[in-house]
Protein backbone atom coordinates (compact mmCIF):
# COMPACT_ATOMS: atom_id res chain seq x y z
CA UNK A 1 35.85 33.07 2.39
CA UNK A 2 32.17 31.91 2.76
CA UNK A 3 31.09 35.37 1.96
CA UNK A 4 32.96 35.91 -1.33
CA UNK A 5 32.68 32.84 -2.73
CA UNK A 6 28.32 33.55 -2.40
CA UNK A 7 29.65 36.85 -3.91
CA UNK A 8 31.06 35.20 -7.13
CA UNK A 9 28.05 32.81 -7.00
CA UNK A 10 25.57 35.90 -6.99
CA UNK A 11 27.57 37.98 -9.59
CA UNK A 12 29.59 35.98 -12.47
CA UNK A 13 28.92 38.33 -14.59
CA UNK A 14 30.82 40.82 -12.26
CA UNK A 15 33.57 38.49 -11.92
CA UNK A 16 34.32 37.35 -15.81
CA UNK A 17 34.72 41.45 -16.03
CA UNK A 18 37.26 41.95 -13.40
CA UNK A 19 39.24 39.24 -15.37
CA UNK A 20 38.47 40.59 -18.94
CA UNK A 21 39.69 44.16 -17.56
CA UNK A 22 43.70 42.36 -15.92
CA UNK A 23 43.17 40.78 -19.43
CA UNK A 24 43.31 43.60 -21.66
CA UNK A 25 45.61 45.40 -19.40
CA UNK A 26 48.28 42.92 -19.90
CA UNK A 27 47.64 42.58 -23.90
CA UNK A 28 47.83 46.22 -24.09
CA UNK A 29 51.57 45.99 -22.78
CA UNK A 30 51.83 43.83 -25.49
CA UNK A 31 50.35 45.79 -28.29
CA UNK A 32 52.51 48.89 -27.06
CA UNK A 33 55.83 47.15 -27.19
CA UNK A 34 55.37 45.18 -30.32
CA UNK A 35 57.58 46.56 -33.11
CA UNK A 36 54.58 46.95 -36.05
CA UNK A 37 53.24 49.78 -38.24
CA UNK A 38 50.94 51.81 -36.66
CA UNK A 39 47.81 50.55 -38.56
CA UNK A 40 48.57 46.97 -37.81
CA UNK A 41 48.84 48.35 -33.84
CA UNK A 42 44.93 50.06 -34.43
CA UNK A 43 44.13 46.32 -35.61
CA UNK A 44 45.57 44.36 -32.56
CA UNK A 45 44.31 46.70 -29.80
CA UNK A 46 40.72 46.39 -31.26
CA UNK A 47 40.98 42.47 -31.75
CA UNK A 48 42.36 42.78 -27.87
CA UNK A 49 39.57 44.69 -27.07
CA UNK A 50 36.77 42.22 -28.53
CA UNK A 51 38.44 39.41 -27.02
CA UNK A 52 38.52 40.47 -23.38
CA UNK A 53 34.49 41.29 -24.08
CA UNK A 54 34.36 37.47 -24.95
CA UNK A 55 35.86 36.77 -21.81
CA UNK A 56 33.18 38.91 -20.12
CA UNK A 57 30.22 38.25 -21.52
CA UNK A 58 31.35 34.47 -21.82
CA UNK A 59 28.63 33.01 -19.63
CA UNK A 60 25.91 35.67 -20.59
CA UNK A 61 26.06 34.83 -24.36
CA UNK A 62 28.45 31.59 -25.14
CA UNK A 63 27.59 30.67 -28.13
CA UNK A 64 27.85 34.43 -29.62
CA UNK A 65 30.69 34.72 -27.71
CA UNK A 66 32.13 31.85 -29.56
CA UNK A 67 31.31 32.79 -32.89
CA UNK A 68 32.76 36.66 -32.38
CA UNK A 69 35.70 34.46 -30.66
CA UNK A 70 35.83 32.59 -33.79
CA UNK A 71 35.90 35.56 -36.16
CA UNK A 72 38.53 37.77 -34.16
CA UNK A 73 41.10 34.26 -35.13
CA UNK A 74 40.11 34.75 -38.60
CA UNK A 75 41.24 38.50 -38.03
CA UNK A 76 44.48 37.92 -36.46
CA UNK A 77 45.52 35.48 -39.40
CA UNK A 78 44.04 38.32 -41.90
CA UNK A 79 45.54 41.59 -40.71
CA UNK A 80 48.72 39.69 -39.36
CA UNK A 81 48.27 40.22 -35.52
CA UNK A 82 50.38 37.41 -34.00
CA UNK A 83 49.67 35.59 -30.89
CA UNK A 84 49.37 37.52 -27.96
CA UNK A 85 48.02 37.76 -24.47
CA UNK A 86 44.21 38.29 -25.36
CA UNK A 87 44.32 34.78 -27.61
CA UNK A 88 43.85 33.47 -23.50
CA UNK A 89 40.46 34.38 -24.25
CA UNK A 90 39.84 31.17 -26.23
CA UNK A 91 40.46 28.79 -24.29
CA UNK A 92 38.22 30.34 -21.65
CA UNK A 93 35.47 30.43 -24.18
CA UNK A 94 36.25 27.23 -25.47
CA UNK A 95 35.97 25.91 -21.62
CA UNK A 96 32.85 27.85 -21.42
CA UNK A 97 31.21 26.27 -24.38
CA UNK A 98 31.92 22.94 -23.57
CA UNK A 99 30.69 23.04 -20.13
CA UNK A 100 27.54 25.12 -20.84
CA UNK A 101 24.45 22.76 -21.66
CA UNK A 102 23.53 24.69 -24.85
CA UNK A 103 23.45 23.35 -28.47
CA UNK A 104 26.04 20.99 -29.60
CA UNK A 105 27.29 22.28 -32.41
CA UNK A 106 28.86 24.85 -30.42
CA UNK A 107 30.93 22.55 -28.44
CA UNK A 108 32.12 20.53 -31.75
CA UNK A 109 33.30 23.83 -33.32
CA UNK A 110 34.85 24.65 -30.18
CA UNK A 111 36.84 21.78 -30.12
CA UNK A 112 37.64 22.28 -34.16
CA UNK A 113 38.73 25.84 -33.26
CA UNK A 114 41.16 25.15 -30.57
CA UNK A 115 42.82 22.15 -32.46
CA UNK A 116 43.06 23.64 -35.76
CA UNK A 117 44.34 27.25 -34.09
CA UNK A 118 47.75 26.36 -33.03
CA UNK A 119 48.42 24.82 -36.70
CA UNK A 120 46.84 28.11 -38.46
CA UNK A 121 49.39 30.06 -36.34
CA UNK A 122 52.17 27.58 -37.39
CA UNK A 123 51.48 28.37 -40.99
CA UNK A 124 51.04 32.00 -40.63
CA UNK A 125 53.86 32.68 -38.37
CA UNK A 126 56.54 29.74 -38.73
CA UNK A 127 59.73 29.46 -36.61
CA UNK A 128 62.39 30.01 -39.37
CA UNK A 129 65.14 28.61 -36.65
CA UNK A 130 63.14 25.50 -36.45
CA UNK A 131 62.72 22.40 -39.05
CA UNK A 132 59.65 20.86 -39.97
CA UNK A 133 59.95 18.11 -36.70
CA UNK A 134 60.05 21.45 -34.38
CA UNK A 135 57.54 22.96 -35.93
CA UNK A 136 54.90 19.69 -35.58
CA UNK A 137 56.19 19.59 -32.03
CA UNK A 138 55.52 22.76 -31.25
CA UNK A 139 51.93 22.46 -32.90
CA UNK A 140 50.99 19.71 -30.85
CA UNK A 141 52.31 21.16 -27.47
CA UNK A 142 50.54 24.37 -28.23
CA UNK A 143 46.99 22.07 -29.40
CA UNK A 144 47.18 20.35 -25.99
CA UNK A 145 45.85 23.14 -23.71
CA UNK A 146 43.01 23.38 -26.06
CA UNK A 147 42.24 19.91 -26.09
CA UNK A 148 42.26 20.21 -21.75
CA UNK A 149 39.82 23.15 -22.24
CA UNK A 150 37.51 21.73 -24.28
CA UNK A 151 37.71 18.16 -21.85
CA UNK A 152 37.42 19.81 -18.33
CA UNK A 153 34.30 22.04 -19.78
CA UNK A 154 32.94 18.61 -20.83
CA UNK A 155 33.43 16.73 -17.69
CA UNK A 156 31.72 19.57 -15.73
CA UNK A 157 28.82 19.24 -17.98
CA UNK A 158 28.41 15.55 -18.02
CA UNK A 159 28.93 15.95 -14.05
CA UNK A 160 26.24 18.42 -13.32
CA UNK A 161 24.05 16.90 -15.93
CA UNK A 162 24.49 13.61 -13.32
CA UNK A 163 23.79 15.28 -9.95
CA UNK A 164 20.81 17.55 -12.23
CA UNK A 165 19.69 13.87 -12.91
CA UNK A 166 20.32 12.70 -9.28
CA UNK A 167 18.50 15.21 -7.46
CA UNK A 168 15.51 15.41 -10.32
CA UNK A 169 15.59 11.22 -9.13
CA UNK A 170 15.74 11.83 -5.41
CA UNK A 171 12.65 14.49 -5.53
CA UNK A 172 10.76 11.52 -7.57
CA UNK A 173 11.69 9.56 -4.93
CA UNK A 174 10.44 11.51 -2.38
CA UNK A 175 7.08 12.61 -4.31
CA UNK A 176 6.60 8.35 -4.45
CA UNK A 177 7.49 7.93 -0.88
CA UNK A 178 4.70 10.55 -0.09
CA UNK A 179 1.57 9.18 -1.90
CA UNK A 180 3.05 5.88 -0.56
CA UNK A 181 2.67 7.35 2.91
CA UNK A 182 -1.03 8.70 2.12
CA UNK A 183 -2.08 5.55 0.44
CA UNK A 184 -0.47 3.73 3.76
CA UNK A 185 -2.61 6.19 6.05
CA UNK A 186 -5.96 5.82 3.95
CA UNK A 187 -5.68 2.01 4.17
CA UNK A 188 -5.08 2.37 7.91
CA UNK A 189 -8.40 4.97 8.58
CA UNK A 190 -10.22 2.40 6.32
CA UNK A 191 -9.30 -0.42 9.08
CA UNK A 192 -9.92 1.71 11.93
CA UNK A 193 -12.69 2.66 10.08
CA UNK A 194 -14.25 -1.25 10.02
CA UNK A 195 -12.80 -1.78 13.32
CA UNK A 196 -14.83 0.76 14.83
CA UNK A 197 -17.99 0.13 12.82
CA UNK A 198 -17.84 -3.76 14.15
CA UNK A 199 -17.24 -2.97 17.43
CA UNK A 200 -19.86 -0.17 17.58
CA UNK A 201 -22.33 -2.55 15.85
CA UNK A 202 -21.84 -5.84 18.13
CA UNK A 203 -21.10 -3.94 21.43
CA UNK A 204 -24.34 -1.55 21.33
CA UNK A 205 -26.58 -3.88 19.49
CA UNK A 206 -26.20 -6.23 22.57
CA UNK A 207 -26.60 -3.49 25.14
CA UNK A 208 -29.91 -1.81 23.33
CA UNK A 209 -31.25 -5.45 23.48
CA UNK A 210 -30.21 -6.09 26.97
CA UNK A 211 -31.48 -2.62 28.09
CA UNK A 212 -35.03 -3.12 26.18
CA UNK A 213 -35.09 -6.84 27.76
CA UNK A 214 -34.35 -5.54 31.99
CA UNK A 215 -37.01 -2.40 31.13
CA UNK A 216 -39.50 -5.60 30.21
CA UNK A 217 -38.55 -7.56 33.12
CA UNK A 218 -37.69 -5.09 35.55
CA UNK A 219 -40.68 -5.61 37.95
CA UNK A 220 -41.47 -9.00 37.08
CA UNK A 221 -38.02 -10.31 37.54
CA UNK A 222 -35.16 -8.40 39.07
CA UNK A 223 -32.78 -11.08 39.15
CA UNK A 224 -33.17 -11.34 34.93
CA UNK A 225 -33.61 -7.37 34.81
CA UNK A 226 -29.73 -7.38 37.59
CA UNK A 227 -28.75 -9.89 34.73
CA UNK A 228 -29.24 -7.72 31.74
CA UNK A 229 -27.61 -4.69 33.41
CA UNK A 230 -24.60 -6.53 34.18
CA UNK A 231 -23.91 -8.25 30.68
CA UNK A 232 -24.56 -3.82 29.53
CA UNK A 233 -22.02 -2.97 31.52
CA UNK A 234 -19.76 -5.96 30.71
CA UNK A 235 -20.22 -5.25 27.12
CA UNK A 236 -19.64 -1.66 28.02
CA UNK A 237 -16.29 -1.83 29.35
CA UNK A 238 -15.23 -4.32 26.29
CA UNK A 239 -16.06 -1.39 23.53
CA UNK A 240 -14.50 1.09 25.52
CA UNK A 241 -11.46 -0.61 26.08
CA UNK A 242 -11.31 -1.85 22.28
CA UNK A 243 -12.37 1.66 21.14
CA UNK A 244 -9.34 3.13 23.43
CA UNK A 245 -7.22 0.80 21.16
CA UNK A 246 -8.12 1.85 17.85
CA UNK A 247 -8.27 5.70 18.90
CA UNK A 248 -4.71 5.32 20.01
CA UNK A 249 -3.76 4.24 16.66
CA UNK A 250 -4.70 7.96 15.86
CA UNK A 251 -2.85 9.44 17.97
CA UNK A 252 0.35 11.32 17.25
CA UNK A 253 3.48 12.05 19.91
CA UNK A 254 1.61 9.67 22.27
CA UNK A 255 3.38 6.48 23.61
CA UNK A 256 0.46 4.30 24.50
CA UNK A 257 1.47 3.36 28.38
CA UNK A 258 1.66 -0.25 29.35
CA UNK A 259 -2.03 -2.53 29.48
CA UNK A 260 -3.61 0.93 28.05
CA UNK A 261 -4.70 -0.82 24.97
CA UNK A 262 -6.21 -4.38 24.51
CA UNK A 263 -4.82 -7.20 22.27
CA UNK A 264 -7.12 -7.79 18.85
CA UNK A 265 -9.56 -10.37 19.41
CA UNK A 266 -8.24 -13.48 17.87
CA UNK A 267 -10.16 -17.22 17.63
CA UNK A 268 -10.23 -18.25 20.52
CA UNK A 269 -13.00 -15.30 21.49
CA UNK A 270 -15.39 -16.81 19.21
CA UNK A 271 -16.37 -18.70 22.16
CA UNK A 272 -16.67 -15.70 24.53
CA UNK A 273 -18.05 -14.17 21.20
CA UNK A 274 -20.76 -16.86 21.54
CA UNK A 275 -21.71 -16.72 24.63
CA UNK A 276 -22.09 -12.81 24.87
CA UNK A 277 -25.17 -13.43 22.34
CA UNK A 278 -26.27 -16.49 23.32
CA UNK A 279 -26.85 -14.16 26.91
CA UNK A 280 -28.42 -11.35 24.71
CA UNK A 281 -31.03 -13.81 24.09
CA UNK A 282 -30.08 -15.37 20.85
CA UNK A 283 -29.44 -19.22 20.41
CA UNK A 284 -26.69 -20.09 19.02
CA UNK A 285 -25.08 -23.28 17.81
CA UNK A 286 -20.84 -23.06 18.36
CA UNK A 287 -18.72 -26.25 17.03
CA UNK A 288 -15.16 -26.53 16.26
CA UNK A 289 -13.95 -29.27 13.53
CA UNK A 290 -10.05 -30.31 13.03
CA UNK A 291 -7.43 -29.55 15.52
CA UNK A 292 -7.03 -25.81 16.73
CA UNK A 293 -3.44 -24.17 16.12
CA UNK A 294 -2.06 -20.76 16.04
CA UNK A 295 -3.01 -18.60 12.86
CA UNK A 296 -1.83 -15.58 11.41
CA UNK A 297 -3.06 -12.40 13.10
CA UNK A 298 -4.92 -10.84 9.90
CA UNK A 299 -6.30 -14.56 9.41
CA UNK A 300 -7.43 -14.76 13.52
CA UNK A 301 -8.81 -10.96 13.13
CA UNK A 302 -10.60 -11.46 9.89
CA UNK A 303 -12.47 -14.43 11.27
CA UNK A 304 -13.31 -12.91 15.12
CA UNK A 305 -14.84 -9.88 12.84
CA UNK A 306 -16.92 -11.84 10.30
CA UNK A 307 -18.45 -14.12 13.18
CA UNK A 308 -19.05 -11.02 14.74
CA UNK A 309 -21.02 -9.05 12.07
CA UNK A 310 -22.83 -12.04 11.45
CA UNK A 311 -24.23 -12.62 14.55
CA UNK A 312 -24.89 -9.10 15.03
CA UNK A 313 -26.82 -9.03 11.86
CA UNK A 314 -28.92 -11.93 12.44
CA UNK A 315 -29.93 -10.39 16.43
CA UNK A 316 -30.36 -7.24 14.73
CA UNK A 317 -32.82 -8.20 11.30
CA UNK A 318 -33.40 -12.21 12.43
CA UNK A 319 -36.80 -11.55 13.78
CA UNK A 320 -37.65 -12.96 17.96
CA UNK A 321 -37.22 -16.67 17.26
CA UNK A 322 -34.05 -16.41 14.92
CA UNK A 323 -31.49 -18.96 16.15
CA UNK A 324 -27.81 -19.14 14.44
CA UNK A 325 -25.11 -21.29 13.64
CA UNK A 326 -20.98 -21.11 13.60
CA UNK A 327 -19.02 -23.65 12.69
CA UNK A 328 -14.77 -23.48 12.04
CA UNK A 329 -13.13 -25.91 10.11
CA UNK A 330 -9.53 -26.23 10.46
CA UNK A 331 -8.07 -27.32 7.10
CA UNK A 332 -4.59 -28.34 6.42
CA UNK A 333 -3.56 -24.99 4.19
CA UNK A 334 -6.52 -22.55 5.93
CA UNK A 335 -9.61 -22.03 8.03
CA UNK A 336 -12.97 -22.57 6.93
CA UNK A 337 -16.44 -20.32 8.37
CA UNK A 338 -19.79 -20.99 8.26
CA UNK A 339 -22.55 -18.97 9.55
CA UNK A 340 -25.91 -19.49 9.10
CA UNK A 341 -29.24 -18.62 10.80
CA UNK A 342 -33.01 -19.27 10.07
CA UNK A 343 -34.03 -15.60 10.74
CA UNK A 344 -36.95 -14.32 8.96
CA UNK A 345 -38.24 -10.81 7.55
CA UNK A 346 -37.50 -8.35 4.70
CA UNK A 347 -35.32 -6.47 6.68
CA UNK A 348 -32.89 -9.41 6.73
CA UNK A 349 -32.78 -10.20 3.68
CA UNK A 350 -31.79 -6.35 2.83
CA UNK A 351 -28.14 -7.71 4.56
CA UNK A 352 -26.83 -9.04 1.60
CA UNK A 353 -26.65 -5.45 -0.21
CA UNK A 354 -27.34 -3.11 2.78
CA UNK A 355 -25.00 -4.75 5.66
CA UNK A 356 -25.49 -4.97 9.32
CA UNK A 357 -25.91 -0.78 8.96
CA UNK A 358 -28.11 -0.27 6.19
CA UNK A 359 -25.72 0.99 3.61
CA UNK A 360 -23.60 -1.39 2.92
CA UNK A 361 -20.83 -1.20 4.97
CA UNK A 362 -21.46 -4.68 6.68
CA UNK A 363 -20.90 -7.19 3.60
CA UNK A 364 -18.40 -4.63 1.99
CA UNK A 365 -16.03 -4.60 5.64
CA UNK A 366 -16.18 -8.35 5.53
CA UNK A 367 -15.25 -8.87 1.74
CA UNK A 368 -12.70 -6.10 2.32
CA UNK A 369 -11.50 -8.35 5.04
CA UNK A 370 -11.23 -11.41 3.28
CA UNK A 371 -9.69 -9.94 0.11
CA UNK A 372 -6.72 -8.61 2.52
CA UNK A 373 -6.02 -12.38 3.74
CA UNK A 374 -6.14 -13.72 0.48
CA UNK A 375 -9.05 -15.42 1.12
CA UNK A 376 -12.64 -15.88 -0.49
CA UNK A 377 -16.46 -15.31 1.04
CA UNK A 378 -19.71 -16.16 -0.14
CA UNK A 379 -22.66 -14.83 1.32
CA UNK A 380 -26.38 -14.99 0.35
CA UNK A 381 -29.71 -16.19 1.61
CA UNK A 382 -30.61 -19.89 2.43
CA UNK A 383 -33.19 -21.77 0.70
CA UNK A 384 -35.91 -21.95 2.46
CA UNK A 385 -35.05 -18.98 4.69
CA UNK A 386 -32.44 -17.32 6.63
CA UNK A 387 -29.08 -16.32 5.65
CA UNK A 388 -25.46 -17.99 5.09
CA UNK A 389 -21.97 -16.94 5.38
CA UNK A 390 -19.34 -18.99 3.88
CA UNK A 391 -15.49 -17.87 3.95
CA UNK A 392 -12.49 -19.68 3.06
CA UNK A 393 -8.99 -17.74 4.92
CA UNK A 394 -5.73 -19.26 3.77
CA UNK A 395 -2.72 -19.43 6.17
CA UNK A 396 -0.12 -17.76 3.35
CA UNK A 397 -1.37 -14.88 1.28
CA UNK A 398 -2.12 -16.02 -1.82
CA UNK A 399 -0.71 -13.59 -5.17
């Protein structure tokens, strides 16, 4: 059954003929045994003809199909060729026209021609055995199949117009969903993206400074040069293991196993954040003001990450003697963070357009940051030297 209904599918064309040929043959019967002259026969088996070529050719060319349709009625009334078998072939055509998504005049003169035809054929050919009540009655029955023609071909339109609609919807839909899922993937690389640049930044700057300070020290003091190498390969281990973390995230198909990747730093690191530079050799000044509580994780994050390329900024472009300052400040509706240090040098003041790398990718990660919280920053040099960090992170986004 599968097979020949594809068949049909493939091949209406095909199909309508098969029909227009039983068509014809059964007309034919009619136009044999009909008691009329012998030109009047000529006349009905050519009009019988035509119509079973509307009924094949129905869905190839519907509204000529409809007009020749139209004019083979006009012919019956005209050369008296009553109804007969072949007059099926208008309300297939009339069907046709009204479900085929073509011009609309042609389904409004469908629907004239089928509900005027059974009253033209009432006045050409009356019933003498019936009154004028019968014959109205008989109109209207006759007009009815018509009428369900021309309704069922307009249901089937309006219907396939609606799924045509649906599916034209669903593969919007699924176009959105897709540069939703690309825009969702950039944002993510653009996170790793700063993830990775702070951790690289922080974790090597304090090892290349540890390593040049045990090469200085190395005969002169082993205990301070054993010192160094242990805080490298402390600080080793922590950007490996966060850099495991954020290269999972890339991963695809891989379950990350259990303690495989580290938590995000949140604020309470700061302190351990602190004291890793403060060993590096920088001085740093750490308070807390107001009472510590849980934050959001973006809002914990954000902060960890601006401390971070701060400090790392001021060991890396401070000059020797820079010394630094962090200070949070736990408001009612947010966290406050201040930064500052006294560092000296062109190169430091470059920060505030170049970032912690050069290019920019320092103060634009940290404003990115921010703006993702909801929050505000303000960064710039101090008066009288040095430079200051100033951000504001709400607890709720703000919109």
């Amino acid at each position: 059954m599968q097979r020949l209904y594809d068949f049909i599918r493939r091949h209406p064309t095909g199909v309508d003929t098969f029909w227009a040929v039983v068509l014809f043959g059964f007309a034919m019967l009619w136009v044999i045994q009909v008691p009329v002259g012998i030109e009047t026969r000529w006349a009905a088996g050519f009009i019988v003809l035509l119509l079973s070529v509307v009924v094949a050719l129905r869905r190839r060319m519907p509204e000529k199909m409809l007009v020749l349709g139209a004019l083979l009625g006009v012919a019956q009334l005209a050369l008296d060729v009553g109804v007969n078998p072949a007059d099926f072939a208008m309300l297939v055509i009339i069907y046709t026209v009204a479900a085929h998504d073509g011009p609309r005049w042609t389904s409004r003169l469908a629907l004239a021609g089928g509900l005027s035809a059974a009253t033209l054929a009432q006045l050409r050919w009356p019933e003498e055995s019936t009154g004028i009540g019968g014959r109205i009655f008989v109109t209207i029955v006759m007009s009815v199949p018509f009428a369900l023609a021309w309704v069922l071909g307009d249901s089937i339109r309006t219907r396939r117009a609606y799924f045509a609609q649906l599916e034209e919807r669903a593969t919007r839909l699924e176009k959105e969903r897709e540069a939703q899922a690309k825009v969702a993937v950039a944002a993510e690389r653009a996170r790793i993206a700063r993830e990775l640049h702070d951790v690289v930044a922080h974790n090597v700057s304090v090892m290349v400074v540890q390593a040049d300070g045990a090469a200085y020290v190395l005969d002169a003091a082993p205990d301070q040069a054993k010192q160094a190498l242990e805080t490298i390969s402390t600080t080793g281990r922590q950007a490996l293991a966060e850099m495991r973390r954020l290269l999972g995230v890339l991963r695809t198909g891989d379950a990350p196993e259990s303690g495989e990747y580290v938590p995000q730093p949140d604020v309470q690191q700061i302190e351990d954040l602190v004291e890793q530079v403060r060993r590096a050799g920088l001085t740093v000044d750490f308070k807390i003001e107001g009472t510590p509580r849980p934050l959001p994780s973006g809002v914990e994050l954000t902060a960890y990450r601006i401390v971070q390329e701060a400090l790392t900024n001021t060991r890396k472009h401070g000059g020797p003697e820079a010394g630094a300052s962090v200070r949070l400040v736990y408001f009612d509706d947010g966290l406050g963070l201040l930064v500052e240090d006294d560092g000296r040098g062109s190169a430091h003041e470059l920060y505030e357009d170049g970032g912690a790398d050069g290019r920019g990718h320092g103060m634009i990660g940290m404003r990115e940051r921010v703006g993702m919280v909801g929050g505000t920053l303000d960064a710039g040099p101090r008066p009288g030297g040095g430079f200051r960090i100033s951000a504001l992170l709400p607890l709720k986004p703000t919109h």
